[in-house]
Protein backbone atom coordinates (compact mmCIF):
# COMPACT_ATOMS: atom_id res chain seq x y z
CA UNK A 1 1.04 -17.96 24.37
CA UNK A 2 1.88 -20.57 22.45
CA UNK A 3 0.31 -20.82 18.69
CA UNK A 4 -0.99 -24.02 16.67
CA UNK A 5 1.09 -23.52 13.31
CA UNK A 6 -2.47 -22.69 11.40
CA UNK A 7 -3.28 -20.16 13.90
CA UNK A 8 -3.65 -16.96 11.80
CA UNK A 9 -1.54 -18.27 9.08
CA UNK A 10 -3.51 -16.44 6.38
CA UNK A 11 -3.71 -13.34 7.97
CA UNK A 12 0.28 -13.58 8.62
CA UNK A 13 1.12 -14.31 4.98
CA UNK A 14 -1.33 -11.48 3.74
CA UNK A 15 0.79 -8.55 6.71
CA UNK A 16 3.95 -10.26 5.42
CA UNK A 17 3.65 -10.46 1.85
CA UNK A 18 2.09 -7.29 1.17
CA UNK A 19 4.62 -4.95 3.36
CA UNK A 20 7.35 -7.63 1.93
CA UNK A 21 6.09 -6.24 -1.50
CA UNK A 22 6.23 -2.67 -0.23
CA UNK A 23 10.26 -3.37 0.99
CA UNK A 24 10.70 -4.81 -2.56
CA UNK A 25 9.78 -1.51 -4.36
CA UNK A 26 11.65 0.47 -1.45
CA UNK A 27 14.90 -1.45 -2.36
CA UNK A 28 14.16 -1.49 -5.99
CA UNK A 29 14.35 2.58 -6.09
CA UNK A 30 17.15 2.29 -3.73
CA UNK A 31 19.85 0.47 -6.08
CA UNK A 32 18.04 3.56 -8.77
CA UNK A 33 19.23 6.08 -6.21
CA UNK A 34 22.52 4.29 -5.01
CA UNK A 35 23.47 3.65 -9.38
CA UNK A 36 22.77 7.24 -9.84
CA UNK A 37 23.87 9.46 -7.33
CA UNK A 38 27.20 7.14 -6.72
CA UNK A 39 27.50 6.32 -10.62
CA UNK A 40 31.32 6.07 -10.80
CA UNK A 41 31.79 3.68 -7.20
CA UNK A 42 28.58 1.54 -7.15
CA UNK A 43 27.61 1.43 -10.84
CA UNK A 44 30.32 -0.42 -12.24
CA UNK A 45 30.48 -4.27 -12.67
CA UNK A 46 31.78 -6.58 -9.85
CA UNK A 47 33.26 -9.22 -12.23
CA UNK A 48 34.16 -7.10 -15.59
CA UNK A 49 33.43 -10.73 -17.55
CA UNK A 50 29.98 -10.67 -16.59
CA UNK A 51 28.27 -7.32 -16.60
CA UNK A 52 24.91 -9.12 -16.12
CA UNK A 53 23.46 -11.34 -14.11
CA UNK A 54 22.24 -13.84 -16.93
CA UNK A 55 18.60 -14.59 -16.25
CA UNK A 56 17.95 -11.87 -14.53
CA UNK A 57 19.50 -9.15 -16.56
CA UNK A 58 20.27 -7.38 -13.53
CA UNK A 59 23.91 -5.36 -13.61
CA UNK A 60 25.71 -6.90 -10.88
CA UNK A 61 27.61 -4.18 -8.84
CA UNK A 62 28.25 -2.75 -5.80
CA UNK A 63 24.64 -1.55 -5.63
CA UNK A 64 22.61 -4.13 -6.47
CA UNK A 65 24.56 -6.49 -3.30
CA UNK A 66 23.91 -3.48 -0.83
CA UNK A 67 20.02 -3.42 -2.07
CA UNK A 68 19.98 -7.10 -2.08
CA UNK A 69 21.35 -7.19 1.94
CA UNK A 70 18.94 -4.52 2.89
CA UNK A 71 16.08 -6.55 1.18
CA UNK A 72 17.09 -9.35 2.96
CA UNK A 73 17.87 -7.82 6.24
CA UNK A 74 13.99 -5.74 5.73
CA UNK A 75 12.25 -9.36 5.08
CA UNK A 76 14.43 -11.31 7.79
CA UNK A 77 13.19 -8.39 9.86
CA UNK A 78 9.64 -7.94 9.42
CA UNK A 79 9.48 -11.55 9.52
CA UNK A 80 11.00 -11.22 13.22
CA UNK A 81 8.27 -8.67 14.16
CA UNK A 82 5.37 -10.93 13.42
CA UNK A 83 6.49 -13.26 15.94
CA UNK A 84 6.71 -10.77 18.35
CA UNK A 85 3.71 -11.75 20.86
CA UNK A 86 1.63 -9.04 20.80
CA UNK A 87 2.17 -8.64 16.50
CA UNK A 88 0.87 -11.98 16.08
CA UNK A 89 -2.31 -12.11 18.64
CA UNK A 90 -3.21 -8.94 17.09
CA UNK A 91 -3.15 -11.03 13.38
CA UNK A 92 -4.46 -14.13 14.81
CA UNK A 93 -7.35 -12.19 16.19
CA UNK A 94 -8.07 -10.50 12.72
CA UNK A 95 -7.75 -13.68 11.02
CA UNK A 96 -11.01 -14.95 14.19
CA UNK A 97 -12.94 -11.87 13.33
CA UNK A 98 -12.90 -11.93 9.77
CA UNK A 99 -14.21 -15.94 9.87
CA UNK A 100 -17.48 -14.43 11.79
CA UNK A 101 -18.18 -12.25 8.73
CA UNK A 102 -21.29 -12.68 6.66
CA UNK A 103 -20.01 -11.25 3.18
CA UNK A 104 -22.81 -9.77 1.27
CA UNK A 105 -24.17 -11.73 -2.23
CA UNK A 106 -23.05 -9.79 -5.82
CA UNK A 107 -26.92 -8.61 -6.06
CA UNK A 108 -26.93 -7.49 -2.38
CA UNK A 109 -23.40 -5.94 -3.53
CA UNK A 110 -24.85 -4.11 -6.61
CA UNK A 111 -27.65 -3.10 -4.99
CA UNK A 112 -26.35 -1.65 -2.31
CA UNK A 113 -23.88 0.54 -4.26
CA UNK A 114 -26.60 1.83 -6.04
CA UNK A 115 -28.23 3.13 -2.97
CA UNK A 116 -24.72 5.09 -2.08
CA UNK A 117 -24.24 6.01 -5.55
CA UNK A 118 -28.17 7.61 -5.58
CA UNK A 119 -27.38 9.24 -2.14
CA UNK A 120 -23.91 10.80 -3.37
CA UNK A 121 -25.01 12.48 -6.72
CA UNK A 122 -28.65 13.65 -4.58
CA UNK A 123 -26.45 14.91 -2.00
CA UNK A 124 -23.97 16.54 -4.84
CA UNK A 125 -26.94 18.47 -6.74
CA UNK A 126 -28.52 19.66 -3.18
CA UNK A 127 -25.31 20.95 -2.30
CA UNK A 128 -24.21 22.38 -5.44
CA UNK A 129 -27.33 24.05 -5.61
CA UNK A 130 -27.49 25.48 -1.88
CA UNK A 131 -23.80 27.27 -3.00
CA UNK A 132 -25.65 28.29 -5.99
CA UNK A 133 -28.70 29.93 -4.06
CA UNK A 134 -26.28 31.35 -0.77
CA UNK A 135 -23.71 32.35 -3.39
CA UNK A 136 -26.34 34.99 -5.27
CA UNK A 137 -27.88 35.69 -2.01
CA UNK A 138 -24.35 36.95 -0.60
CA UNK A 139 -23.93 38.05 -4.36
CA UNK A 140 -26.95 40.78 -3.51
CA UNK A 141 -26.73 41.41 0.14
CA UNK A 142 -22.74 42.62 -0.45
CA UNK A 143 -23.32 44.40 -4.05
CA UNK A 144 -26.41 45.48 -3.09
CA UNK A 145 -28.47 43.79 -6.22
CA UNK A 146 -25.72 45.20 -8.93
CA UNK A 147 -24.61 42.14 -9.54
């Protein structure tokens, strides 16, 4: 099927940005793990002139280029799976469904958390006190009232 370039776009950027963001923080703990575990190999400088990448103030070595080509390899791959056909019908058909919602008002909002916030702390004090009540009964069938 062939897609108009607007087709889904939103929901696309949302799936790749926010599992892009995910791949980020993977690779970010990965040049952690790679500079610790391998501190004498990957934790020393590439260029022994400049230990730091200057804006950045990232230390350029070994580990930081392997992290930086697995980054890059994670986002050139995602990016490849959302094109796959049956990826991007499935996000282009989000994207349709979510245009047909009606999205409640703040006061429609606030009222009905209210409701679910009444129902949860009425259903907390019946239940708390139907372990209280089965708790002494059990409490006086098993000690026999010594209890």
């Amino acid at each position: 099927m062939a897609y108009k370039s607007d087709q889904g776009r939103l929901t696309r950027l949302a799936a790749f940005w926010s599992t892009a963001a995910l791949a980020y923080y993977g690779c970010v703990s990965l040049r952690a793990t790679l500079s610790t575990i391998f501190h004498g190999a990957l934790a020393t400088p590439i260029f022994p002139s400049m230990k730091q990448i200057p804006v950045l103030g990232l230390n350029l070595n070994p580990a930081l280029l392997i992290t930086a080509a697995v980054l890059g390899l994670a986002w050139w791959g995602l990016y490849r799976w959302q094109q796959t056909p049956k990826v991007a019908d499935l996000l282009t058909e989000t994207e349709a469904e979510l245009r047909k919602v009606t999205w409640p008002t703040v006061s429609e909002a606030v009222n009905s958390s209210i409701i679910v916030i009444a129902c949860v702390v009425f259903l907390m004090v019946f239940l708390a006190g139907a372990d209280y009540v089965l708790g002494r009964w059990t409490t006086l069938i098993l000690t026999g009232g010594k209890g």
